[in-house]
N, C-alpha and C. Protein backbone atom coordinates (compact mmCIF):
# COMPACT_ATOMS: atom_id res chain seq x y z
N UNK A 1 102.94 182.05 -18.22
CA UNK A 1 103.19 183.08 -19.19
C UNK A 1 104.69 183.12 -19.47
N UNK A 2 104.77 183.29 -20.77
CA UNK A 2 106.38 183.04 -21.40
C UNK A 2 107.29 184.65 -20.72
N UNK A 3 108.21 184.81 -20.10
CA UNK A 3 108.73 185.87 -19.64
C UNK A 3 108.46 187.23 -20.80
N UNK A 4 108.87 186.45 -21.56
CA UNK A 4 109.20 187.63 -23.21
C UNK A 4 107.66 188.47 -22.98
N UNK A 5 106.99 187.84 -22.49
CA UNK A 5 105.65 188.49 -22.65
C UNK A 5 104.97 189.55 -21.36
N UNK A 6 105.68 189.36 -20.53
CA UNK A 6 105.41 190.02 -19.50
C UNK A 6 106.23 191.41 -19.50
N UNK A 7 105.09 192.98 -19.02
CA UNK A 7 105.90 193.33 -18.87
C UNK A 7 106.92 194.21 -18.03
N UNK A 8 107.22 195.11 -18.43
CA UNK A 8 108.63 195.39 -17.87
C UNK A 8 108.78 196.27 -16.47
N UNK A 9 109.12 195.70 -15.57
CA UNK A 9 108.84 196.58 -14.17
C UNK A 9 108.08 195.80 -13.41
N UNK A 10 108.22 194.47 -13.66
CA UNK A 10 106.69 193.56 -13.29
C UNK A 10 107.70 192.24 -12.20
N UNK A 11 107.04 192.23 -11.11
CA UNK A 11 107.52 191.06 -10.07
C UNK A 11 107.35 189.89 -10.64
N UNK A 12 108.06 188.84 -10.81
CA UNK A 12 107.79 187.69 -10.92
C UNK A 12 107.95 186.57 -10.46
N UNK A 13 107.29 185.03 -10.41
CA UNK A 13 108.09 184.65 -9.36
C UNK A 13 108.11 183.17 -10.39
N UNK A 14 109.56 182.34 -10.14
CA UNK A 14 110.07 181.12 -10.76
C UNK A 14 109.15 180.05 -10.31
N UNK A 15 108.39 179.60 -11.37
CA UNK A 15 107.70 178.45 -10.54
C UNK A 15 108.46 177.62 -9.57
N UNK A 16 109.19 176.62 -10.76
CA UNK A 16 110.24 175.49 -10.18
C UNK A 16 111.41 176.57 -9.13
N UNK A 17 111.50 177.48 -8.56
CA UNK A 17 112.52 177.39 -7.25
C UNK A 17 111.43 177.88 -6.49
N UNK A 18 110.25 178.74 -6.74
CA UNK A 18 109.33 179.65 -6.12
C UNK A 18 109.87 180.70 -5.55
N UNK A 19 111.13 181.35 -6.06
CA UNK A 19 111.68 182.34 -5.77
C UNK A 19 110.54 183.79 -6.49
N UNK A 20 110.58 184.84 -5.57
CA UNK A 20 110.21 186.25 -6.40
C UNK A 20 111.22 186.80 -6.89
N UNK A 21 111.51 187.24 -7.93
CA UNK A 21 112.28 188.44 -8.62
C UNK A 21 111.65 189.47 -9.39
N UNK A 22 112.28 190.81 -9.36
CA UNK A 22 112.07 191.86 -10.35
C UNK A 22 112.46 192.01 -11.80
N UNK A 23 111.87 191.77 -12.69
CA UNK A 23 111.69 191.84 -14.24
C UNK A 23 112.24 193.29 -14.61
N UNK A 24 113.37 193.51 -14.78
CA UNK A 24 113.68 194.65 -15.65
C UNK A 24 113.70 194.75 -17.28
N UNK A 25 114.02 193.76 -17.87
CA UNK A 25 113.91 193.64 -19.18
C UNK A 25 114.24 192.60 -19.81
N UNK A 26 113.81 192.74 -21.40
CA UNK A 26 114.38 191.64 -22.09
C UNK A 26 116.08 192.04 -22.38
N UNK A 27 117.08 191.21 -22.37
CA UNK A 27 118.33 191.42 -23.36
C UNK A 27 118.62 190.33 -24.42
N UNK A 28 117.92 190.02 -25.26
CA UNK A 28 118.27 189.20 -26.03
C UNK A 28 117.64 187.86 -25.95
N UNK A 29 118.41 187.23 -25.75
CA UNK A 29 117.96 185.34 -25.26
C UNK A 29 117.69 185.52 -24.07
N UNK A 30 118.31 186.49 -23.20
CA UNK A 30 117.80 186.62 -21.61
C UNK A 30 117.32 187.89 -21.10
N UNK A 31 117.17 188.23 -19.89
CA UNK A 31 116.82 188.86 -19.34
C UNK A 31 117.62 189.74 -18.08
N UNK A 32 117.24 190.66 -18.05
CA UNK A 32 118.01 191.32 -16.59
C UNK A 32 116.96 190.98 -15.42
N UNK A 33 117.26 190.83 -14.53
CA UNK A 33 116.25 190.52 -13.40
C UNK A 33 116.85 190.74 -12.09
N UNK A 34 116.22 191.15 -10.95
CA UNK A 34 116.81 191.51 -9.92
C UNK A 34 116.26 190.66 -8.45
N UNK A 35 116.85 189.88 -7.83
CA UNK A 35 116.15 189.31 -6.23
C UNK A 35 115.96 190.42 -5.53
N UNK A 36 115.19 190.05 -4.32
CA UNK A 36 115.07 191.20 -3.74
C UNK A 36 116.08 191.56 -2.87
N UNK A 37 117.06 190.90 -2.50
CA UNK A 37 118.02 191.30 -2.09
C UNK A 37 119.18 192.05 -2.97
N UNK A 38 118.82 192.58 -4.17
CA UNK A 38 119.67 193.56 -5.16
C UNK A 38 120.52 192.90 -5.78
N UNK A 39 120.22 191.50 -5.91
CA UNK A 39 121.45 190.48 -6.70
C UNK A 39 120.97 190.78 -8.30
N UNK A 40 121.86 190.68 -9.40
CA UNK A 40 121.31 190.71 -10.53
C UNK A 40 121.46 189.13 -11.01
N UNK A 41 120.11 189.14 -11.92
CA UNK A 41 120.45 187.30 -12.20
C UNK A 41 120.04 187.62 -14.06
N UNK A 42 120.11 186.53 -14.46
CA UNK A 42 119.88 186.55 -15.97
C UNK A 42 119.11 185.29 -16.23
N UNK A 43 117.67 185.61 -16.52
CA UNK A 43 116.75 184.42 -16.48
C UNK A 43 116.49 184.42 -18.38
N UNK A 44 116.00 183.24 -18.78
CA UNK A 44 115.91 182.53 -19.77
C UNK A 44 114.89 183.40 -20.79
N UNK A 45 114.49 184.30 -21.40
CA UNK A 45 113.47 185.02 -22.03
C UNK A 45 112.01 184.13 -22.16
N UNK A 46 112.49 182.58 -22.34
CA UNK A 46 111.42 182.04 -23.14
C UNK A 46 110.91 180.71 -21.58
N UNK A 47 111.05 181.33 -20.81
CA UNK A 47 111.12 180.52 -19.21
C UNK A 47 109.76 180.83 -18.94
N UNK A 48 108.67 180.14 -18.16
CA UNK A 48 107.52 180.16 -18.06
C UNK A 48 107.63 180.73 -16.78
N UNK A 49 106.65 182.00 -16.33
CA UNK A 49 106.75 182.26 -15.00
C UNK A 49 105.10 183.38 -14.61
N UNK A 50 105.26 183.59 -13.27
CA UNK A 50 104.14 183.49 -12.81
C UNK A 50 104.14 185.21 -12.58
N UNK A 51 103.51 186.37 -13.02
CA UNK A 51 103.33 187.64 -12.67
C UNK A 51 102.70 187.85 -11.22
N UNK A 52 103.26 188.91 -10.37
CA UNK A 52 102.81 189.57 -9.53
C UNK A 52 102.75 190.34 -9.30
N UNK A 53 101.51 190.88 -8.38
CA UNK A 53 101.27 192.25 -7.66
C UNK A 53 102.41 192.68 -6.34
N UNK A 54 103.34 193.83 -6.54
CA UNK A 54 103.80 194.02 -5.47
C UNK A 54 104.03 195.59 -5.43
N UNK A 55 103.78 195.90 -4.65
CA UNK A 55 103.71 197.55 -4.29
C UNK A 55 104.84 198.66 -4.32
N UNK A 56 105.87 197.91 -4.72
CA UNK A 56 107.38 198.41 -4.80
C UNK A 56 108.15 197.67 -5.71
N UNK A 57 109.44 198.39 -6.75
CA UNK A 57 110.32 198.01 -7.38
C UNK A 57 111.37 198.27 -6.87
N UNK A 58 112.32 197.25 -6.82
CA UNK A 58 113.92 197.48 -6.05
C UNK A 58 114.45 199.18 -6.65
N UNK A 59 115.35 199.33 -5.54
CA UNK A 59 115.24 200.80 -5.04
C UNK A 59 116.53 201.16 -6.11
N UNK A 60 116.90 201.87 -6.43
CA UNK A 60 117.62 202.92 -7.78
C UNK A 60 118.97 203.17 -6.45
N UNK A 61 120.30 202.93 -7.22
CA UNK A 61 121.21 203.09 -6.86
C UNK A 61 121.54 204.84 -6.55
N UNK A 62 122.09 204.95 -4.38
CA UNK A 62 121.90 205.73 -4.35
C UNK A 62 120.72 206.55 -3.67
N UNK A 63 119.55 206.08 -3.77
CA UNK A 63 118.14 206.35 -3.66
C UNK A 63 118.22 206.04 -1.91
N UNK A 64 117.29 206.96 -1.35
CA UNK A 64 116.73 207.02 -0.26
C UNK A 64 115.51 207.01 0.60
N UNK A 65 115.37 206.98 1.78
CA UNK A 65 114.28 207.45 2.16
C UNK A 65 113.67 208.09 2.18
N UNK A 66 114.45 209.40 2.18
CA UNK A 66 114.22 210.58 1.87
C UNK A 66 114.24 211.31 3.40
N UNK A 67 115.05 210.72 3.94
CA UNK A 67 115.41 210.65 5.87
C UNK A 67 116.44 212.53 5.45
């Protein structure tokens, strides 16, 4: 599935590295996207990639446990 088409808030994972990342949006020709280690990356809009189920979206700057 073409990224542009997936959507927004949605795990995904790179075929060719088989990395998971978080799909925040389209920007244009690219995308905002997040590893799960809170890195921001900028993937290709029109990049073929694989949707997943995952039970959590990287955590909001600030944000807690609620400890």
């Amino acid at each position: 599935m073409k990224l542009y088409n997936v959507p927004r808030g949605t795990w995904i994972r790179l075929p060719d590295l088989g990395e998971v990342i978080y799909f925040h949006h389209i920007d244009g020709m690219y995308s905002l996207c997040e590893t799960a280690d809170g890195k921001y990356v900028h993937v290709r809009a029109t990049l073929d990639v694989v949707p997943i189920v995952r039970a959590f979206a990287p955590r909001e700057e600030g944000e807690t446990d609620g400890d």
